[in-house]
N, C-alpha and C. Protein backbone atom coordinates (compact mmCIF):
# COMPACT_ATOMS: atom_id res chain seq x y z
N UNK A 1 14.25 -9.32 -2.24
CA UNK A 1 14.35 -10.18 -1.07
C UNK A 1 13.17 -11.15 -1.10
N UNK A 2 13.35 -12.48 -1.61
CA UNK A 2 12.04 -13.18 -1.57
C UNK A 2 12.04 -13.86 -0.07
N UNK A 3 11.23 -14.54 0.21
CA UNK A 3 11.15 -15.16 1.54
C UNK A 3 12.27 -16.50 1.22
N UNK A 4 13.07 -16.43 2.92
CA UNK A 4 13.52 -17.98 2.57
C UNK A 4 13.01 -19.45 3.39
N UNK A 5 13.88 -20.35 3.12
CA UNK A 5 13.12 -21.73 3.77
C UNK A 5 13.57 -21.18 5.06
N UNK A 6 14.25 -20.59 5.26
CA UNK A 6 14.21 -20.32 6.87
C UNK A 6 13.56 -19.43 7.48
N UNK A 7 13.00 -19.13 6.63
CA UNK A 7 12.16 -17.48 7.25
C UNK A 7 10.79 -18.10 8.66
N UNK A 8 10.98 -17.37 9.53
CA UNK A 8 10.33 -17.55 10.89
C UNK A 8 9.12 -16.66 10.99
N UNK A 9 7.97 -17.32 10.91
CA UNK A 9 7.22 -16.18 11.20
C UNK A 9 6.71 -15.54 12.05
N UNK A 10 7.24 -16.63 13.81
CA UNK A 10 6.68 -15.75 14.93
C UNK A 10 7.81 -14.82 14.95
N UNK A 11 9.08 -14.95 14.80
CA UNK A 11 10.33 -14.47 14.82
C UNK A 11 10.00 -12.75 13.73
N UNK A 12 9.85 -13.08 12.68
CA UNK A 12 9.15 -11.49 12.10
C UNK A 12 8.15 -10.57 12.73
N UNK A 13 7.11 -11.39 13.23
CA UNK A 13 5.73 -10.94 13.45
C UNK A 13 6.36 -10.17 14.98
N UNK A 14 7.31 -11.04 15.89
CA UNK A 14 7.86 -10.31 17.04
C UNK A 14 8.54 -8.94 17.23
N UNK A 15 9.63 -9.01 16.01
CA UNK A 15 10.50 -8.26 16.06
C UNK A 15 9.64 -6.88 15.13
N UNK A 16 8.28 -6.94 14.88
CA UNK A 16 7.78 -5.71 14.54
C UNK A 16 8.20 -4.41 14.88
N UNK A 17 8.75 -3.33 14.21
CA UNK A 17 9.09 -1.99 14.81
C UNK A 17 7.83 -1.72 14.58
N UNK A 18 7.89 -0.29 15.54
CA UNK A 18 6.72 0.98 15.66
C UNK A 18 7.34 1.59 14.52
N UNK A 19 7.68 1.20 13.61
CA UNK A 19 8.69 2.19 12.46
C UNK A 19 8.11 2.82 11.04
N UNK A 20 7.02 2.03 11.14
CA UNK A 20 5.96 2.47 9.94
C UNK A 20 5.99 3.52 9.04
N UNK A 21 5.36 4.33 10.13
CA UNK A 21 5.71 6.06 9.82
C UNK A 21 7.21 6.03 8.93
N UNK A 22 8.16 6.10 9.74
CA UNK A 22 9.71 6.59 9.30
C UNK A 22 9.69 5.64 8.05
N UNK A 23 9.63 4.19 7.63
CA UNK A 23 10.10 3.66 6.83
C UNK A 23 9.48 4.32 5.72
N UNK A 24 8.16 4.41 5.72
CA UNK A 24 7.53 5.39 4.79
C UNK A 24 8.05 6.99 4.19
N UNK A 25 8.18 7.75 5.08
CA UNK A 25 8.73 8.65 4.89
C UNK A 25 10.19 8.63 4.43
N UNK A 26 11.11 7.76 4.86
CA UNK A 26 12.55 7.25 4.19
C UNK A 26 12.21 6.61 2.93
N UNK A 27 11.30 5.92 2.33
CA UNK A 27 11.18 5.79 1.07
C UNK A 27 10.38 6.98 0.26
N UNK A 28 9.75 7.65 0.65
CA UNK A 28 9.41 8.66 -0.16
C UNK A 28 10.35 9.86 -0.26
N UNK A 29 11.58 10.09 0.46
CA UNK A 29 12.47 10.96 0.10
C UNK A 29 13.57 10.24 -0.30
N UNK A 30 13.76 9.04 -0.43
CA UNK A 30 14.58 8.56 -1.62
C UNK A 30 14.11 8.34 -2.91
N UNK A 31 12.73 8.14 -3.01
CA UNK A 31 12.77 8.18 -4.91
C UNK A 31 12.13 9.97 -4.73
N UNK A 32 11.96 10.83 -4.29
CA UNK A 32 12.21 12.33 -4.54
C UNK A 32 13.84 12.66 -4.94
N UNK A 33 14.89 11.96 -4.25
CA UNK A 33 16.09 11.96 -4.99
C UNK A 33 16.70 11.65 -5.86
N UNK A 34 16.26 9.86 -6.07
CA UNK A 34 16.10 9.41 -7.18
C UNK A 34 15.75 10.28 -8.73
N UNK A 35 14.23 10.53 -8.33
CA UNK A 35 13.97 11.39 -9.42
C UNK A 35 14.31 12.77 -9.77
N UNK A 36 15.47 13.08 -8.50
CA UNK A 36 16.09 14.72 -8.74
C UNK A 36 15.18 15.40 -8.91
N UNK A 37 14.01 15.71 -8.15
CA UNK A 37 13.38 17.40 -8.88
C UNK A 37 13.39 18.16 -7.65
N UNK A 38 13.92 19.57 -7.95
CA UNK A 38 13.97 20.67 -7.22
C UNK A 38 12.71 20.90 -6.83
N UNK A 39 12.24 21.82 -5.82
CA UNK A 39 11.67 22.25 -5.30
C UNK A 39 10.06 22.73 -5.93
N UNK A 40 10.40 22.71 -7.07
CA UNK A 40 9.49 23.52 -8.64
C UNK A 40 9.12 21.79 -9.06
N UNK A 41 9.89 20.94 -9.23
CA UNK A 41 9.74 19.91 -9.91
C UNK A 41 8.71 18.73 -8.65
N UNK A 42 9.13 18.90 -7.59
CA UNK A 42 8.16 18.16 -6.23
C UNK A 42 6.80 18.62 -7.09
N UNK A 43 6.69 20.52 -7.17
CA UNK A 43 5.42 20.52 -6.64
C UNK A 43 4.45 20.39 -7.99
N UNK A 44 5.29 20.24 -9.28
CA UNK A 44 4.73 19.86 -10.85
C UNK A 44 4.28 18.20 -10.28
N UNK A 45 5.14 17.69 -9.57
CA UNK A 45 4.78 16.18 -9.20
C UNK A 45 3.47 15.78 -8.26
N UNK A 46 3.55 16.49 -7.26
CA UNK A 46 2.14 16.70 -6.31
C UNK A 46 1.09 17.22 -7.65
N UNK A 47 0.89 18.44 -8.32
CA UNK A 47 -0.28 18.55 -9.00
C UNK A 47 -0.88 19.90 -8.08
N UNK A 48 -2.05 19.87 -8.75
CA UNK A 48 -3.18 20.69 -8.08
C UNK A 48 -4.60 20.04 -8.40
N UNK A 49 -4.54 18.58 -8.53
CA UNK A 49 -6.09 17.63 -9.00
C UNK A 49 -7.00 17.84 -8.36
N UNK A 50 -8.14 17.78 -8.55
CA UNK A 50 -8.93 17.82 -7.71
C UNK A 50 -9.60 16.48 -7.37
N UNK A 51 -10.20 15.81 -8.61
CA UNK A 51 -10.77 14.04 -8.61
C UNK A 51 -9.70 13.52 -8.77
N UNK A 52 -10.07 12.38 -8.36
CA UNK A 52 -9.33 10.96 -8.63
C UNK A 52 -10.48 10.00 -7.97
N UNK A 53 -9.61 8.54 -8.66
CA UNK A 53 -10.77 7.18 -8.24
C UNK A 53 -10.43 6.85 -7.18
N UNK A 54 -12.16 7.05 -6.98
CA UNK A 54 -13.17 6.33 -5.64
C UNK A 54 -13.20 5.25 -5.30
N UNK A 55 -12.18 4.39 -4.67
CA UNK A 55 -12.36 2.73 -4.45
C UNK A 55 -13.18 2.48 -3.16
N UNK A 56 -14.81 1.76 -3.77
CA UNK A 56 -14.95 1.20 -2.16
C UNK A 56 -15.23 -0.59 -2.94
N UNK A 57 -14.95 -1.22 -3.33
CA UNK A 57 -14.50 -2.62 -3.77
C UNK A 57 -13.32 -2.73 -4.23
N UNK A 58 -13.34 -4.26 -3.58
CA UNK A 58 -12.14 -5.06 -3.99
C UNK A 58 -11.89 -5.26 -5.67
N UNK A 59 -10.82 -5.56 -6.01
CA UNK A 59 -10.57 -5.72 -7.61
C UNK A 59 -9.27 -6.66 -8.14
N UNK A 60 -8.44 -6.85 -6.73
CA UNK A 60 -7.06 -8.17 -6.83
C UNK A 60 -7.96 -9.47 -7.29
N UNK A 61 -9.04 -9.86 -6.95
CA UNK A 61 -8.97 -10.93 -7.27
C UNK A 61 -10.33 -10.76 -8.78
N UNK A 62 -10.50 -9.67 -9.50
CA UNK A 62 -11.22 -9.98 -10.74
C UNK A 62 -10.69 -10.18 -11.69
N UNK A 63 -11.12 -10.97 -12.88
CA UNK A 63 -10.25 -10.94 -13.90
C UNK A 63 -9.70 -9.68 -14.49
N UNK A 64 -8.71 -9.58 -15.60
CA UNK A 64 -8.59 -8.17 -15.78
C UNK A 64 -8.87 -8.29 -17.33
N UNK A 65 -9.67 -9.26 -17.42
CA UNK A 65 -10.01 -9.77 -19.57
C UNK A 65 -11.72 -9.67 -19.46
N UNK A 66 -12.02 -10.60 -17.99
CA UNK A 66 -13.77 -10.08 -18.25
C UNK A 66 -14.44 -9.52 -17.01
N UNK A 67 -13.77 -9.36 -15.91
CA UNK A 67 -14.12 -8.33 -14.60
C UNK A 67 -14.87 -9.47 -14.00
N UNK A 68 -14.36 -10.88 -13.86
CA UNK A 68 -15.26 -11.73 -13.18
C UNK A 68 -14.42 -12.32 -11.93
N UNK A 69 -14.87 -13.18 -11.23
CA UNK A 69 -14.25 -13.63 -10.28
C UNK A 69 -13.47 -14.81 -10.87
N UNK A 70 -11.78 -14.36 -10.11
CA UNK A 70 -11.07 -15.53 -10.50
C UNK A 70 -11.35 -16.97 -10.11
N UNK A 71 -11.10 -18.18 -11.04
CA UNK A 71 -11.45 -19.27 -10.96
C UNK A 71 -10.76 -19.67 -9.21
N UNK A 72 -9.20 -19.46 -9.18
CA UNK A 72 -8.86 -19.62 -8.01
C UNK A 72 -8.61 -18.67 -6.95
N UNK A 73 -9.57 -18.25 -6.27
CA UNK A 73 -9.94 -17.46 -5.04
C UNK A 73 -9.80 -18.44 -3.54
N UNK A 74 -9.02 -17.86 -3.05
CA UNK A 74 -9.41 -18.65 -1.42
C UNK A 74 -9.53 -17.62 -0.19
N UNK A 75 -10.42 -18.44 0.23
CA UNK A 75 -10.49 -16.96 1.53
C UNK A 75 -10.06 -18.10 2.68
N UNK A 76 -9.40 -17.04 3.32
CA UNK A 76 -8.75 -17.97 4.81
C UNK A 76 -8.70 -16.77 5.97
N UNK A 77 -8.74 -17.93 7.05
CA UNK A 77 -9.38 -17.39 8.33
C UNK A 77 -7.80 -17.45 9.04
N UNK A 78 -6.93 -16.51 9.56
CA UNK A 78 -5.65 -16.73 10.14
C UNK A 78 -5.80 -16.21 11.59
N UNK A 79 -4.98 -17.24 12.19
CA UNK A 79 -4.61 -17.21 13.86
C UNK A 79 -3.92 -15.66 14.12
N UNK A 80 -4.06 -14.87 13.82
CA UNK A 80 -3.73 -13.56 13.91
C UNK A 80 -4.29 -12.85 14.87
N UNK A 81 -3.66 -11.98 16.33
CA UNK A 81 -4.21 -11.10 17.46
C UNK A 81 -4.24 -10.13 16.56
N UNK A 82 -3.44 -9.68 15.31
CA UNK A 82 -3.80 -7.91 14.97
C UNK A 82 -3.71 -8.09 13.49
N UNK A 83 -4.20 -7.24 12.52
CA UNK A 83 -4.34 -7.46 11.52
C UNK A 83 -3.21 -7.48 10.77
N UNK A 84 -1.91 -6.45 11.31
CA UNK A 84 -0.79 -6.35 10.38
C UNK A 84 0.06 -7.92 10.46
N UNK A 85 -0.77 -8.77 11.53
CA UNK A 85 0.04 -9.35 11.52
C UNK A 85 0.28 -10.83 10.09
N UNK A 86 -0.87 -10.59 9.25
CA UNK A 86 -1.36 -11.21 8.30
C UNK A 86 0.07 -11.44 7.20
N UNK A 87 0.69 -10.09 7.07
CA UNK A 87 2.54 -10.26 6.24
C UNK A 87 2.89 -11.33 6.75
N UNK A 88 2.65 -11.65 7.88
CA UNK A 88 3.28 -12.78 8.34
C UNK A 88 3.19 -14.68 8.12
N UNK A 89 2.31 -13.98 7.49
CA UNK A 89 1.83 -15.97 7.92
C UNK A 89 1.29 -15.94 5.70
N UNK A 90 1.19 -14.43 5.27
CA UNK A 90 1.24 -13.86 3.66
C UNK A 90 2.25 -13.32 3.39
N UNK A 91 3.60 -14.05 3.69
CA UNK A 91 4.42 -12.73 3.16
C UNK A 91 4.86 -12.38 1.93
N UNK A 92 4.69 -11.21 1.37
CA UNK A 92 5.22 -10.71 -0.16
C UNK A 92 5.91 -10.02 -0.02
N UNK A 93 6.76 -9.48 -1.04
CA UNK A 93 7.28 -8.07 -1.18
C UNK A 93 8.90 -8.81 -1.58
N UNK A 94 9.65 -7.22 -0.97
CA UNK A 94 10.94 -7.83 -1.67
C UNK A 94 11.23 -7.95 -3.48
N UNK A 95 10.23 -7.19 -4.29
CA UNK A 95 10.54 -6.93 -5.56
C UNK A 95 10.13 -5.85 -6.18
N UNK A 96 10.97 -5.37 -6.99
CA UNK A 96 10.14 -4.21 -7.86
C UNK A 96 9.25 -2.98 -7.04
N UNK A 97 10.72 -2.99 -6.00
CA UNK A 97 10.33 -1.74 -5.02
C UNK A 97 9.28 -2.06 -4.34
N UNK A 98 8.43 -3.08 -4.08
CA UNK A 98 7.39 -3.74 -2.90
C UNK A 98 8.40 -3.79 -1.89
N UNK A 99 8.27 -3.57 -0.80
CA UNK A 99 8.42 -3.55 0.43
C UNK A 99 8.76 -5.05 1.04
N UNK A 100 10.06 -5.40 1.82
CA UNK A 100 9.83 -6.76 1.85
C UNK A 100 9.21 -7.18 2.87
N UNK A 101 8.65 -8.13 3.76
CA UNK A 101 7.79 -8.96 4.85
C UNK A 101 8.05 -8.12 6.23
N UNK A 102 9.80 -7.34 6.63
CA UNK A 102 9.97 -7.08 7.45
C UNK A 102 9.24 -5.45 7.39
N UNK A 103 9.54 -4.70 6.74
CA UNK A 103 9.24 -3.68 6.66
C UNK A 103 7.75 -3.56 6.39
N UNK A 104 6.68 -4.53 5.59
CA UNK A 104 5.93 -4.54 5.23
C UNK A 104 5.06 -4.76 6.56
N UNK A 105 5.28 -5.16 7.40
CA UNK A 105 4.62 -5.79 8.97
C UNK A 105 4.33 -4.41 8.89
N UNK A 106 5.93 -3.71 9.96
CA UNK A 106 5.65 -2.37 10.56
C UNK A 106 4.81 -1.35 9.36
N UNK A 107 4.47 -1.48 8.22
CA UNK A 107 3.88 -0.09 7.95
C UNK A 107 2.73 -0.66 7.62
N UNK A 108 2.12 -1.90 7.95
CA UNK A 108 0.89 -2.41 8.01
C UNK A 108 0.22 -1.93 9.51
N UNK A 109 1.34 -2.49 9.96
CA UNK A 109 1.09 -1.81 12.11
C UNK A 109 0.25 -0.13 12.09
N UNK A 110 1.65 0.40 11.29
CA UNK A 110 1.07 1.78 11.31
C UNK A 110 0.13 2.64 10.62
N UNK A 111 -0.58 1.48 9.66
CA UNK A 111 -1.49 1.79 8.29
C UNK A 111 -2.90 1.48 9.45
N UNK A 112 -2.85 0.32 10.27
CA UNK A 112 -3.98 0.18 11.13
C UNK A 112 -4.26 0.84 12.33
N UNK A 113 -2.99 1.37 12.90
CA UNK A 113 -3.15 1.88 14.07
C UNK A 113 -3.95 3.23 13.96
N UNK A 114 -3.17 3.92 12.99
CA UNK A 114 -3.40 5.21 11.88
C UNK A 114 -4.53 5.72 11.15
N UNK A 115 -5.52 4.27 11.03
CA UNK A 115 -6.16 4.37 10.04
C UNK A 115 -7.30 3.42 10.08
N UNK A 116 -6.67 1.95 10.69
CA UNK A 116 -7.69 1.39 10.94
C UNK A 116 -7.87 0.38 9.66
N UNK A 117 -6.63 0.62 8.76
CA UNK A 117 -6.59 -0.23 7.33
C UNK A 117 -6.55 -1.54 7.50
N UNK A 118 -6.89 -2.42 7.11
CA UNK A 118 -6.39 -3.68 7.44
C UNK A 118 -6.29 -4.36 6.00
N UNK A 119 -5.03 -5.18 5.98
CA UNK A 119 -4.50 -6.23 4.74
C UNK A 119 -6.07 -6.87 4.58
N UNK A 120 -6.48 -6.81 3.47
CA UNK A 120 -7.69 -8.23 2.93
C UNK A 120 -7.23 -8.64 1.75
N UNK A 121 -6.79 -8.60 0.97
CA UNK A 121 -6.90 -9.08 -0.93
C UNK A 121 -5.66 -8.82 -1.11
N UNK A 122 -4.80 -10.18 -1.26
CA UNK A 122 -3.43 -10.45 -2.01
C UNK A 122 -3.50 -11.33 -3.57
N UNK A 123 -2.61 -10.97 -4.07
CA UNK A 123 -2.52 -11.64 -5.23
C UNK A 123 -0.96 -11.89 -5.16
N UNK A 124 -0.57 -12.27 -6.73
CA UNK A 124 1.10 -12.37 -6.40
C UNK A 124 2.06 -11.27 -7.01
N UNK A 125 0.36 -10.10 -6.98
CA UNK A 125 1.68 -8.67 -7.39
C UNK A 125 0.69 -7.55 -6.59
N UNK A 126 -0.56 -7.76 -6.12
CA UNK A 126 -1.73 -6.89 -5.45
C UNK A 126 -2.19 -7.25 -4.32
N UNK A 127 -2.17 -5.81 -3.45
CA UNK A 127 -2.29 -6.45 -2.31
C UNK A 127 -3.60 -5.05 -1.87
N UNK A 128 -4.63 -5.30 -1.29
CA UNK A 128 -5.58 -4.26 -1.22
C UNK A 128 -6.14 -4.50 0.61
N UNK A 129 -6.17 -2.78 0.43
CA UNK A 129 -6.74 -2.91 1.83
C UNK A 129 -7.82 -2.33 2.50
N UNK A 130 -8.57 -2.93 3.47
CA UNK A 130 -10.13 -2.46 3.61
C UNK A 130 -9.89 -1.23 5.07
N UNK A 131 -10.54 -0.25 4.71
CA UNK A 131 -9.88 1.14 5.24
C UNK A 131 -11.17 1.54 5.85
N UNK A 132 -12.35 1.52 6.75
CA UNK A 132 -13.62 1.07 7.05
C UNK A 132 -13.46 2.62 7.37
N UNK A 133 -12.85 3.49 8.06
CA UNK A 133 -12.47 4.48 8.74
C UNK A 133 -12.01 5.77 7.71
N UNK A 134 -11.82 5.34 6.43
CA UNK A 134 -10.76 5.90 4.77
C UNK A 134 -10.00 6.57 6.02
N UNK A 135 -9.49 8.05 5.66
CA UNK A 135 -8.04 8.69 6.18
C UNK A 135 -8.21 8.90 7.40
N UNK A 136 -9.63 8.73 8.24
CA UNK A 136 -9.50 8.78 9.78
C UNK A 136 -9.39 10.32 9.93
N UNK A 137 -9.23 11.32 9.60
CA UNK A 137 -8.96 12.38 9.36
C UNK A 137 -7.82 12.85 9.15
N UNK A 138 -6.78 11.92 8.40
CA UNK A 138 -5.85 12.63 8.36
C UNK A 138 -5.67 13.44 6.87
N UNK A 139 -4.55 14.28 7.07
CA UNK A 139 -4.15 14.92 5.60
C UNK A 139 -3.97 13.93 4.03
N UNK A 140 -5.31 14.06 2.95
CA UNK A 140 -5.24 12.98 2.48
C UNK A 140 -3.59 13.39 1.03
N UNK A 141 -3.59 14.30 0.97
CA UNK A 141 -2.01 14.70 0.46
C UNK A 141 -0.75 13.89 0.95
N UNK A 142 -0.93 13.72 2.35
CA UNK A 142 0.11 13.26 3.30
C UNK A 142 0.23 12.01 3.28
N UNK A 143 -1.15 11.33 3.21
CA UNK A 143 -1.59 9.59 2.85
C UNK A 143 -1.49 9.54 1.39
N UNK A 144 -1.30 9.97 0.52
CA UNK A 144 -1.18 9.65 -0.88
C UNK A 144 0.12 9.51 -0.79
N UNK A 145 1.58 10.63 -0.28
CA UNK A 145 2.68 10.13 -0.63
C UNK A 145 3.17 9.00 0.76
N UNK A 146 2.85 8.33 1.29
CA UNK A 146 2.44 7.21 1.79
C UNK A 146 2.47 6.41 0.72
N UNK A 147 1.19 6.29 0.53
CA UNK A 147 0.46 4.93 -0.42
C UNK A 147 1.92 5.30 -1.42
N UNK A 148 2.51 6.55 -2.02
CA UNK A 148 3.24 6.32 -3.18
C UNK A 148 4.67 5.64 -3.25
N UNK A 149 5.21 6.14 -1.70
CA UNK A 149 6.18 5.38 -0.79
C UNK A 149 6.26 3.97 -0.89
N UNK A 150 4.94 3.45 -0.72
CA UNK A 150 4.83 1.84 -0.27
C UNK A 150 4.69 1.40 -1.93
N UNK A 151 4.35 2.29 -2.79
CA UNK A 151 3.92 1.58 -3.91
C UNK A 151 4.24 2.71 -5.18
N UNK A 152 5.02 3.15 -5.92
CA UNK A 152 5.10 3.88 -6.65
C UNK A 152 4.53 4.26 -8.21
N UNK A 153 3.49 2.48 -8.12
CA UNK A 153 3.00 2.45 -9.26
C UNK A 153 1.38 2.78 -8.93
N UNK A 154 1.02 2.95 -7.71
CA UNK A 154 0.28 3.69 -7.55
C UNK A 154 -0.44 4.60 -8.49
N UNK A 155 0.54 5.54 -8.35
CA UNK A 155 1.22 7.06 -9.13
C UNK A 155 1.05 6.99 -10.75
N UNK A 156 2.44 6.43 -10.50
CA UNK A 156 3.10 5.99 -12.09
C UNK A 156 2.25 4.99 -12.76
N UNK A 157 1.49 4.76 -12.34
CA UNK A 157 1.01 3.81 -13.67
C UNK A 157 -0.64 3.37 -13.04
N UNK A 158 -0.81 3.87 -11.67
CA UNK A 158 -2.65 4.22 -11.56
C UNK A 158 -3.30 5.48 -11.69
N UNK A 159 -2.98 6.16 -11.97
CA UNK A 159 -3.58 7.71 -12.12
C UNK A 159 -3.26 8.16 -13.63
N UNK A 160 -4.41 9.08 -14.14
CA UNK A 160 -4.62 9.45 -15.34
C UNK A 160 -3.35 10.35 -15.27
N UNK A 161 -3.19 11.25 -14.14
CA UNK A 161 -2.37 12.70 -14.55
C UNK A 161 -0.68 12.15 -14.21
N UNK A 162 -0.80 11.31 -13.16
CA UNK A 162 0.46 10.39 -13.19
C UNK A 162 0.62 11.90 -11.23
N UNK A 163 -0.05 12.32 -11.04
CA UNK A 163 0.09 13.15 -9.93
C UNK A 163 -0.85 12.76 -9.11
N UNK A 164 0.57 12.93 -7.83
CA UNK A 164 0.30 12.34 -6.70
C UNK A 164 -1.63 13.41 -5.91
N UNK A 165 -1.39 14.59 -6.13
CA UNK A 165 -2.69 14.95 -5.87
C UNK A 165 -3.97 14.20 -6.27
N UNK A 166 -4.22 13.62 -7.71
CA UNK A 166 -5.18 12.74 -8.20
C UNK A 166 -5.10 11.73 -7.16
N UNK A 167 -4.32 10.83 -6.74
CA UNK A 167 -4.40 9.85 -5.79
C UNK A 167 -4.75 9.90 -4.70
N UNK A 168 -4.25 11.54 -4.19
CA UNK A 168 -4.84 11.88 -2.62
C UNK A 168 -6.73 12.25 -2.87
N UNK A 169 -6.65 12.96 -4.06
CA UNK A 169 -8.12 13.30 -3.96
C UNK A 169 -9.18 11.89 -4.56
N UNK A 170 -8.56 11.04 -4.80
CA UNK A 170 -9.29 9.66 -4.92
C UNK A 170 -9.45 9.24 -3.64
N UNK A 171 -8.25 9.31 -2.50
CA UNK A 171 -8.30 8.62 -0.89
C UNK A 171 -9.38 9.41 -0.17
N UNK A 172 -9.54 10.29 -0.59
CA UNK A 172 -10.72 11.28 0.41
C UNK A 172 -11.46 10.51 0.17
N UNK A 173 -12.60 9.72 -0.55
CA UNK A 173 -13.36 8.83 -0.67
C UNK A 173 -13.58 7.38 -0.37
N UNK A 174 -12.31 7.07 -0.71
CA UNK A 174 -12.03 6.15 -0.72
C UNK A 174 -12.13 4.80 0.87
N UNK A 175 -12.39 3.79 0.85
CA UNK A 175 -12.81 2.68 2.18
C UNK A 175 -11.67 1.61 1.70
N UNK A 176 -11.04 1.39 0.43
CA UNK A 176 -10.62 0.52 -0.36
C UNK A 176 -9.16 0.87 -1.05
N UNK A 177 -8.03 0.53 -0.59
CA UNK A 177 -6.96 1.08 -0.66
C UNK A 177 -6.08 -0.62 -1.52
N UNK A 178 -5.84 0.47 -2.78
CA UNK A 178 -5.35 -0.42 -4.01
C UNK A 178 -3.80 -0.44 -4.02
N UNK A 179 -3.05 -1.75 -4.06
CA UNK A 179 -1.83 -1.35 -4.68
C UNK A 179 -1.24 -2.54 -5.49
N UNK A 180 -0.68 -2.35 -6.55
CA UNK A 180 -0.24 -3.33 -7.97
C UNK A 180 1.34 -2.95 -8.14
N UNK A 181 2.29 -4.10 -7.66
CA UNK A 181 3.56 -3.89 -8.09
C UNK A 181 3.89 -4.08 -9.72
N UNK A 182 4.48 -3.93 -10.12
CA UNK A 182 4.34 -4.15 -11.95
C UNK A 182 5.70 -4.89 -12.01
């Protein structure tokens, strides 16, 4: 779903659900089906990790050839009352299992309300977020299949063990919440 010439953005930013939570959780028990694993196969997928990476910096906008700052960086200041409301006036998603603008609002809503996360660092496949609060106390197991929900490459293609535990035990630390659609 890319954005179209008609796309409205007080019209999105309005019609925000409180739906965050659920959309999250409805995508993480469809690719658990997707990927068919029984009950034995979930919990080979969760892990038993203990580390994983510690993000407290940004990294969407460094090179990925010499770790420097990209030539074209812009920082902008947006007419925004709440932070999720930033999808709006940035909207991505809509590919390669990214989340599209509508859905992406509400589980931004509920990533800040929750957490206190807020959207900072987009690119045109990375989108990172500054988490000042990390899990707020919540269950960081519970926020990893979250983050894996919203982003599956997370998982699949940011973690050494490819398990979702490595990712939760990286969020316990973590202020700086990474995600790269591929």
């Amino acid at each position: 779903e890319v954005v179209s010439q008609d796309y409205d953005r007080d019209e999105i930013i309005a019609n925000c659900g409180d739906n965050g939570k659920e959309i999250l959780e409805e995508r993480y028990q469809e690719y658990m089906e997707d990927l068919e694993l029984d009950e034995e196969g979930q919990e080979d997928f969760i892990g038993n990790e203990t580390e994983g990476e510690v993000l407290h910096h940004f990294i969407g906008y460094c090179s990925f050839s010499d770790c420097n700052l990209e030539a074209d960086v812009l920082l902008l200041e947006l007419p925004v009352r709440h932070p999720w409301e930033i999808i709006g006036y940035l909207p991505m998603g809509g590919w390669n299992e990214c989340p599209g603008p509508e859905e992406m609002i509400s589980i931004c809503k509920y990533w800040y309300e929750a957490y206190q996360a807020i959207p900072a660092v987009f690119t045109h496949d990375v989108m990172e977020f500054y988490a000042p609060a990390g899990l707020n106390g919540a269950d960081s197991l519970e926020a990893a299949k979250e983050h894996y929900a919203f982003c599956v490459d997370r998982v699949d293609q940011g973690t050494r063990t490819y398990k979702l535990s490595e990712l939760a035990a990286g969020l316990e630390g973590s202020d700086v919440w990474y995600f790269w659609w591929d």
